[in-house]
C-alpha atoms as a PDB file:
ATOM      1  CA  UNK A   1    -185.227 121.257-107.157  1.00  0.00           C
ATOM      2  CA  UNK A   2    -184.524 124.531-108.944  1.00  0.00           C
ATOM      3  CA  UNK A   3    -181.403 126.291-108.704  1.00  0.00           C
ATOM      4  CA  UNK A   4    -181.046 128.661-106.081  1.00  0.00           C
ATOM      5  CA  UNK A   5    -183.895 126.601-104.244  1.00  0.00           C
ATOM      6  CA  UNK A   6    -183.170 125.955-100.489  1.00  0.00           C
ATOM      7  CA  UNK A   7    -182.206 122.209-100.359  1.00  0.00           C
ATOM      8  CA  UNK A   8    -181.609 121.631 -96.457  1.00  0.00           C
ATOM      9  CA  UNK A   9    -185.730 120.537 -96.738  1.00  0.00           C
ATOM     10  CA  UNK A  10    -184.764 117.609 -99.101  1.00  0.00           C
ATOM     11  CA  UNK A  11    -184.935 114.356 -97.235  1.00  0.00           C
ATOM     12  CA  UNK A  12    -182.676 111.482 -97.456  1.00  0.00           C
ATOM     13  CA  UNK A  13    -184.787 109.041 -98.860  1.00  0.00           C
ATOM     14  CA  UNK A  14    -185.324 110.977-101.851  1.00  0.00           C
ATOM     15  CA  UNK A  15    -185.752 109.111-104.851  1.00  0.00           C
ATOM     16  CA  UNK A  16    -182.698 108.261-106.980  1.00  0.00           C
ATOM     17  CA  UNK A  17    -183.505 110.820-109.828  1.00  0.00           C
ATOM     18  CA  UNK A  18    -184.264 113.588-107.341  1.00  0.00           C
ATOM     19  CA  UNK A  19    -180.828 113.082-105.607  1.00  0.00           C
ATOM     20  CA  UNK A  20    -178.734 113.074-108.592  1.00  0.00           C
ATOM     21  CA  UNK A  21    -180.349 116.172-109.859  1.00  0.00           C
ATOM     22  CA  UNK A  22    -180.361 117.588-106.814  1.00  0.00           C
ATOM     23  CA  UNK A  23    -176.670 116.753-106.054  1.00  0.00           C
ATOM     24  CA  UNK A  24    -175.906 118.875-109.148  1.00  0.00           C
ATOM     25  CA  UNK A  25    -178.576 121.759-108.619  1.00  0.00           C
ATOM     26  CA  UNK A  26    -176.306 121.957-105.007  1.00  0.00           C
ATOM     27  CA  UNK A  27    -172.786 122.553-107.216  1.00  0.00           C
ATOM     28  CA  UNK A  28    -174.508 124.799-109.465  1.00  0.00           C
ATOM     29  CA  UNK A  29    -175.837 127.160-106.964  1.00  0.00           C
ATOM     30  CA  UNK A  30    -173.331 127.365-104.299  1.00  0.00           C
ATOM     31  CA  UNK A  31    -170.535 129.708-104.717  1.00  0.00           C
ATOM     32  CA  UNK A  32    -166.582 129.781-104.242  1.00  0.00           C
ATOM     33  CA  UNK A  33    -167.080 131.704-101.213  1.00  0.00           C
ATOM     34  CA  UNK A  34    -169.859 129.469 -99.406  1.00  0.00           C
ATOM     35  CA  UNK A  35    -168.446 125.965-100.399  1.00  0.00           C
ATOM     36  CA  UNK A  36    -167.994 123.746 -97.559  1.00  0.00           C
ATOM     37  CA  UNK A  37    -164.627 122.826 -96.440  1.00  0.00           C
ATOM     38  CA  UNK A  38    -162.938 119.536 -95.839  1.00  0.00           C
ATOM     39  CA  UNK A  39    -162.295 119.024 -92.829  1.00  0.00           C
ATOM     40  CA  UNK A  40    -159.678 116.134 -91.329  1.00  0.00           C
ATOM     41  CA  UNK A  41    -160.866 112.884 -89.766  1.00  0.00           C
ATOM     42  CA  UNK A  42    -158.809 110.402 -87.419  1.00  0.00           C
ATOM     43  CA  UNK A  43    -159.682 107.118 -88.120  1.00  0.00           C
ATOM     44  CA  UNK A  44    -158.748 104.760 -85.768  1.00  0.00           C
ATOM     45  CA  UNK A  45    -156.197 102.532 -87.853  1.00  0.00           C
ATOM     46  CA  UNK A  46    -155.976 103.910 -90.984  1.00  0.00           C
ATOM     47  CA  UNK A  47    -154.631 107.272 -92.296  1.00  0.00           C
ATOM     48  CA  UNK A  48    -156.353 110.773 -91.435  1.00  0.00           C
ATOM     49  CA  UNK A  49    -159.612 111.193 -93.619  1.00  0.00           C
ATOM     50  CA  UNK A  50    -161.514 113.752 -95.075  1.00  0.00           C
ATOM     51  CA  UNK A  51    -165.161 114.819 -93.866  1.00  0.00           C
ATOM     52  CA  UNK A  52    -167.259 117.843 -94.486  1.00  0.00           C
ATOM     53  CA  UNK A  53    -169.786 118.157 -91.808  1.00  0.00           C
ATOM     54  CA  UNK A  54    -173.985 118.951 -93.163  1.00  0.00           C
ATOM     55  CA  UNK A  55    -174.962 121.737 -94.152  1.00  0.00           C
ATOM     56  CA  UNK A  56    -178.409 121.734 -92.693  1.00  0.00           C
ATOM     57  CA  UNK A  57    -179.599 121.654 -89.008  1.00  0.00           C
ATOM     58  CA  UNK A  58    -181.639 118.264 -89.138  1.00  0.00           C
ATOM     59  CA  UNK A  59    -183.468 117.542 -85.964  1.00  0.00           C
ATOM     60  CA  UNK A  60    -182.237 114.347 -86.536  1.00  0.00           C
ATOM     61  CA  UNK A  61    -179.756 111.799 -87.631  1.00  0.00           C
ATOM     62  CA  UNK A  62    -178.114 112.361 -91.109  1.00  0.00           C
ATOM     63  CA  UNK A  63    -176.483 109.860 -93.740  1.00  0.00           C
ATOM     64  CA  UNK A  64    -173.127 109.645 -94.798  1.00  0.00           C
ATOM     65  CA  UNK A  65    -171.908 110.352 -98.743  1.00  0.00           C
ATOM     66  CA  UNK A  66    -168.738 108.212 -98.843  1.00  0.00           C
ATOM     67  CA  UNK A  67    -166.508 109.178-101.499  1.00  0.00           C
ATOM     68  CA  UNK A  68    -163.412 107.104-102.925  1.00  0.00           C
ATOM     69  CA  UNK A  69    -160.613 109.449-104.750  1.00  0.00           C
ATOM     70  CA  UNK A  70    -158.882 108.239-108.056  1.00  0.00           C
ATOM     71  CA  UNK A  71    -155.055 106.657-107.909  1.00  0.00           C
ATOM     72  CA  UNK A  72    -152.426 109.324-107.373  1.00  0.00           C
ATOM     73  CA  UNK A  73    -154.872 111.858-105.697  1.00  0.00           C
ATOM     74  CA  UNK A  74    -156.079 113.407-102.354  1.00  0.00           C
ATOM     75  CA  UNK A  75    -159.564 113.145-100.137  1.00  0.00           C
ATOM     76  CA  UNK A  76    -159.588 116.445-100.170  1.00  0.00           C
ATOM     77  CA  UNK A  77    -160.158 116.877-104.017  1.00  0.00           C
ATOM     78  CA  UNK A  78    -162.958 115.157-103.951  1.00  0.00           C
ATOM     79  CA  UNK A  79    -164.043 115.561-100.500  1.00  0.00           C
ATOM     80  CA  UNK A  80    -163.999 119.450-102.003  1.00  0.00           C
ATOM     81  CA  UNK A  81    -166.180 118.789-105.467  1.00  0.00           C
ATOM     82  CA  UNK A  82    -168.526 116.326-103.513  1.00  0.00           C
ATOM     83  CA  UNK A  83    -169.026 118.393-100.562  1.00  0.00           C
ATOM     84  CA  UNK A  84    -170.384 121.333-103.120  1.00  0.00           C
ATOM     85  CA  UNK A  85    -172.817 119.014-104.183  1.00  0.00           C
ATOM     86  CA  UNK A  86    -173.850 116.576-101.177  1.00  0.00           C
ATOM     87  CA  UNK A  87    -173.307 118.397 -98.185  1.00  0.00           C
ATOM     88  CA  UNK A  88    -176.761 119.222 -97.505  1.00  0.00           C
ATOM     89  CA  UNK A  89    -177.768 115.354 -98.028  1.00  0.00           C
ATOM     90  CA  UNK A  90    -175.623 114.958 -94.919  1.00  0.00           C
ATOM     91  CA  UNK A  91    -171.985 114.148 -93.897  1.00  0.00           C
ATOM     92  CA  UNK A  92    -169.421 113.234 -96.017  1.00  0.00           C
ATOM     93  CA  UNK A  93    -166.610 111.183 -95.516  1.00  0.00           C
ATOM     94  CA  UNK A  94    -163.298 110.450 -98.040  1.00  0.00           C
ATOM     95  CA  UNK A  95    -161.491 107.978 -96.735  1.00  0.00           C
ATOM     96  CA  UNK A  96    -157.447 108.633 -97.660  1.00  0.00           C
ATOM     97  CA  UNK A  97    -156.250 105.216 -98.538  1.00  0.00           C
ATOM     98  CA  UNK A  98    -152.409 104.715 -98.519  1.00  0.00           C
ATOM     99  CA  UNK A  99    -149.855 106.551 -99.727  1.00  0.00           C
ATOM    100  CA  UNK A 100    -148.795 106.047-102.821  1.00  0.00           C
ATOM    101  CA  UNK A 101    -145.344 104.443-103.689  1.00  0.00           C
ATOM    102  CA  UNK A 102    -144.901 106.378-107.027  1.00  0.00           C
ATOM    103  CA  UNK A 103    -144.949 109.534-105.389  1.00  0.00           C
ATOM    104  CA  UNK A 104    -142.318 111.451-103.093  1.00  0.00           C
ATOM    105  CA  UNK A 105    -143.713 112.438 -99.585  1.00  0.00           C
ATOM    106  CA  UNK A 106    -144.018 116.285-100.542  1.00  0.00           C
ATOM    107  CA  UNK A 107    -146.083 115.000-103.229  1.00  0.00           C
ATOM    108  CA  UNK A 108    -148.649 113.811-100.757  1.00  0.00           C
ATOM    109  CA  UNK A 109    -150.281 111.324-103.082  1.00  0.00           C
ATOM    110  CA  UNK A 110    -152.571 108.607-102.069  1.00  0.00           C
ATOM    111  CA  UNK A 111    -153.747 105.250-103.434  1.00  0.00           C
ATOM    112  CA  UNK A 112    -156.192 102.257-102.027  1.00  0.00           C
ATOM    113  CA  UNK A 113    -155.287  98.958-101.391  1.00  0.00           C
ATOM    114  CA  UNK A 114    -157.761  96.201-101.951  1.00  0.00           C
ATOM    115  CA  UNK A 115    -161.522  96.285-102.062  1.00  0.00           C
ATOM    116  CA  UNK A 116    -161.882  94.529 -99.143  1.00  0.00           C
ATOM    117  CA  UNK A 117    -159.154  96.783 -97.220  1.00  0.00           C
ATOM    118  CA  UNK A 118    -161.235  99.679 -98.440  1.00  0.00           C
ATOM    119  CA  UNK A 119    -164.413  98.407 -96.724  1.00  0.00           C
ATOM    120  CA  UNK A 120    -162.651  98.539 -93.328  1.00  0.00           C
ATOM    121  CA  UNK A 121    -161.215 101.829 -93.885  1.00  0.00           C
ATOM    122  CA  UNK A 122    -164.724 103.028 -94.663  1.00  0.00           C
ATOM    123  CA  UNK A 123    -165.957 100.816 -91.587  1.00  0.00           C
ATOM    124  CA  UNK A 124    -163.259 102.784 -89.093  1.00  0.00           C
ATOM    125  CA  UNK A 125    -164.057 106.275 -90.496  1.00  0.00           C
ATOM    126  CA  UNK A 126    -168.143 105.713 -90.392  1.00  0.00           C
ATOM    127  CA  UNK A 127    -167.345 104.802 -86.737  1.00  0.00           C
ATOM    128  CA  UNK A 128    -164.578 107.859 -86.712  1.00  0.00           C
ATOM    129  CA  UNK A 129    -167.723 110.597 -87.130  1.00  0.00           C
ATOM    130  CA  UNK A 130    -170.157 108.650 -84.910  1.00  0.00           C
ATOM    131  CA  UNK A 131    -167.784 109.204 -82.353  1.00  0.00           C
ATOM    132  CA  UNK A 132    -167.235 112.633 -83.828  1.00  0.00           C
ATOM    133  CA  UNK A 133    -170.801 113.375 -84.154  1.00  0.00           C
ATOM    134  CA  UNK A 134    -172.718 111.630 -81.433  1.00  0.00           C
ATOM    135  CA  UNK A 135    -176.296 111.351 -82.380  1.00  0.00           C
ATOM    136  CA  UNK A 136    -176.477 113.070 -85.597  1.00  0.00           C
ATOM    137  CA  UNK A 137    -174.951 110.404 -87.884  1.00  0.00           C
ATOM    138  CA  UNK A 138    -177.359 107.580 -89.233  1.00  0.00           C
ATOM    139  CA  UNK A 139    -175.913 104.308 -91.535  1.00  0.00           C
ATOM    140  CA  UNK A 140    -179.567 104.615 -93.505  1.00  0.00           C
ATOM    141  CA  UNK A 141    -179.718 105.910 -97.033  1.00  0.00           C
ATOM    142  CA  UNK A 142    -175.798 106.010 -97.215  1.00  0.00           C
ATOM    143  CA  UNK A 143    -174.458 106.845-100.593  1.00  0.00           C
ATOM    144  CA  UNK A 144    -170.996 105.959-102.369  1.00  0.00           C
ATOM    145  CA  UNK A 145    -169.466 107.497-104.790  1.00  0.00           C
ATOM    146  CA  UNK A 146    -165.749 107.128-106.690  1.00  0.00           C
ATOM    147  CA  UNK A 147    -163.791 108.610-109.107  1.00  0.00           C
ATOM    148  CA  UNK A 148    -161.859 106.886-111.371  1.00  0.00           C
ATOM    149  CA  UNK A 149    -159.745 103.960-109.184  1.00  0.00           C
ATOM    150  CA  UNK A 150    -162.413 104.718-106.429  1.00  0.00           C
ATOM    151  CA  UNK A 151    -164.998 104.085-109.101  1.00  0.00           C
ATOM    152  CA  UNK A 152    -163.400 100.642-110.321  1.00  0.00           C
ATOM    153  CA  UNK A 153    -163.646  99.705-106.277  1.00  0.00           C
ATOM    154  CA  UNK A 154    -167.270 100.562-105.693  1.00  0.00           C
ATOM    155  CA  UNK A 155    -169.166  97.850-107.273  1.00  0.00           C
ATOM    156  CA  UNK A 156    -166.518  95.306-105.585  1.00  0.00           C
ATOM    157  CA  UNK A 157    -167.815  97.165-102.183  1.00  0.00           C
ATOM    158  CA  UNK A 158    -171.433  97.334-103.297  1.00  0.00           C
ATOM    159  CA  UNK A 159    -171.514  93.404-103.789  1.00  0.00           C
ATOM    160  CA  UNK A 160    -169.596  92.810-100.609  1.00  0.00           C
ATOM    161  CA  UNK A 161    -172.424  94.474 -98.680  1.00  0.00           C
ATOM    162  CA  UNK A 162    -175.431  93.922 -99.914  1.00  0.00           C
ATOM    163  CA  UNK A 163    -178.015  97.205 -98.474  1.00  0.00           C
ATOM    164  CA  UNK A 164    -175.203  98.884 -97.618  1.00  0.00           C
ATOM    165  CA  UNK A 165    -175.659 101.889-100.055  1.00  0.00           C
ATOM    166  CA  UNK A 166    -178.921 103.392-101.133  1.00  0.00           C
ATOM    167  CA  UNK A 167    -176.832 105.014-104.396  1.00  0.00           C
ATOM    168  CA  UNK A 168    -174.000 104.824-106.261  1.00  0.00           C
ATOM    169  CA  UNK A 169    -172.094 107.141-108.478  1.00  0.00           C
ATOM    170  CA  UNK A 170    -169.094 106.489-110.363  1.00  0.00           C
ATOM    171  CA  UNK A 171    -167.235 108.366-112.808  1.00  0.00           C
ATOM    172  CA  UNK A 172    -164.394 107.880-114.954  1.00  0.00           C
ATOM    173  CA  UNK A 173    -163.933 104.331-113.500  1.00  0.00           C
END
């Protein structure tokens, strides 16, 4: 993909290489004023979450980017960056975690728990836009990506379900 190139044609199961650049040629060529919004999520269970709708019309089902914040931040951050660049893959979804106990409540800080407390968080919020989204949300081609502590979780998530994920990006973990 070139910048400035319509991306809403690129299909999920584009290979690993493609994505990536194309998850960056996304960022680069959307501006301030267009960038999706986060939106909040109930999630049966588990704190509010994060989700940014696509940006394309598919005639069918999409995939979910799920996206795991570092220690002492917010889903929306990153909910924010990664919607720039991964909205027009297809949903995604930042699950909040629990609030941190270093932080006062006006700081509105969050943490995650365990891996495997994680994995049910993300469980409850892919079921969260199914409900939300009736139809248009598919488990296929799935992607997860962290940031710092989400990044250190990831891999403990990617080996606790095997096929789960088509990709994974971490940074700063």
């Amino acid at each position: 993909a070139r910048r400035g190139e319509k991306l809403s044609s690129m299909t999920p199961r584009a290979p690993a290489a493609l994505l990536a650049v194309s998850f960056i040629t996304a960022a680069l060529s959307l501006s301030a004023d267009g960038a999706p919004r986060p939106a909040p999520l109930d999630v049966e269970g588990f704190a509010r979450a994060s989700h940014i709708p696509p940006l394309a019309d598919a005639a069918g089902p999409l995939p979910v980017v799920v996206v795991l914040h570092g220690n002492f931040d917010r889903p929306e951050w990153e909910c924010e960056i990664w919607g720039e660049a991964a909205a027009f893959y297809g949903f995604v979804l930042c699950p909040r975690g629990v609030r941190t106990p270093w932080a006062t409540r006006a700081e509105d800080r969050w943490t995650y728990g365990s891996a495997a407390k994680v994995g049910r968080e993300i469980e409850a919020g892919l079921e969260a836009l199914e409900a939300r989204y009736p139809g248009r949300v598919t488990r296929a081609g799935m992607v997860l990506a962290g940031f710092s502590l989400g990044a250190i979780l990831a891999p403990k998530l990617v080996r606790a379900s095997p096929g789960k994920y088509s990709h994974v990006f971490l940074v700063e973990g």
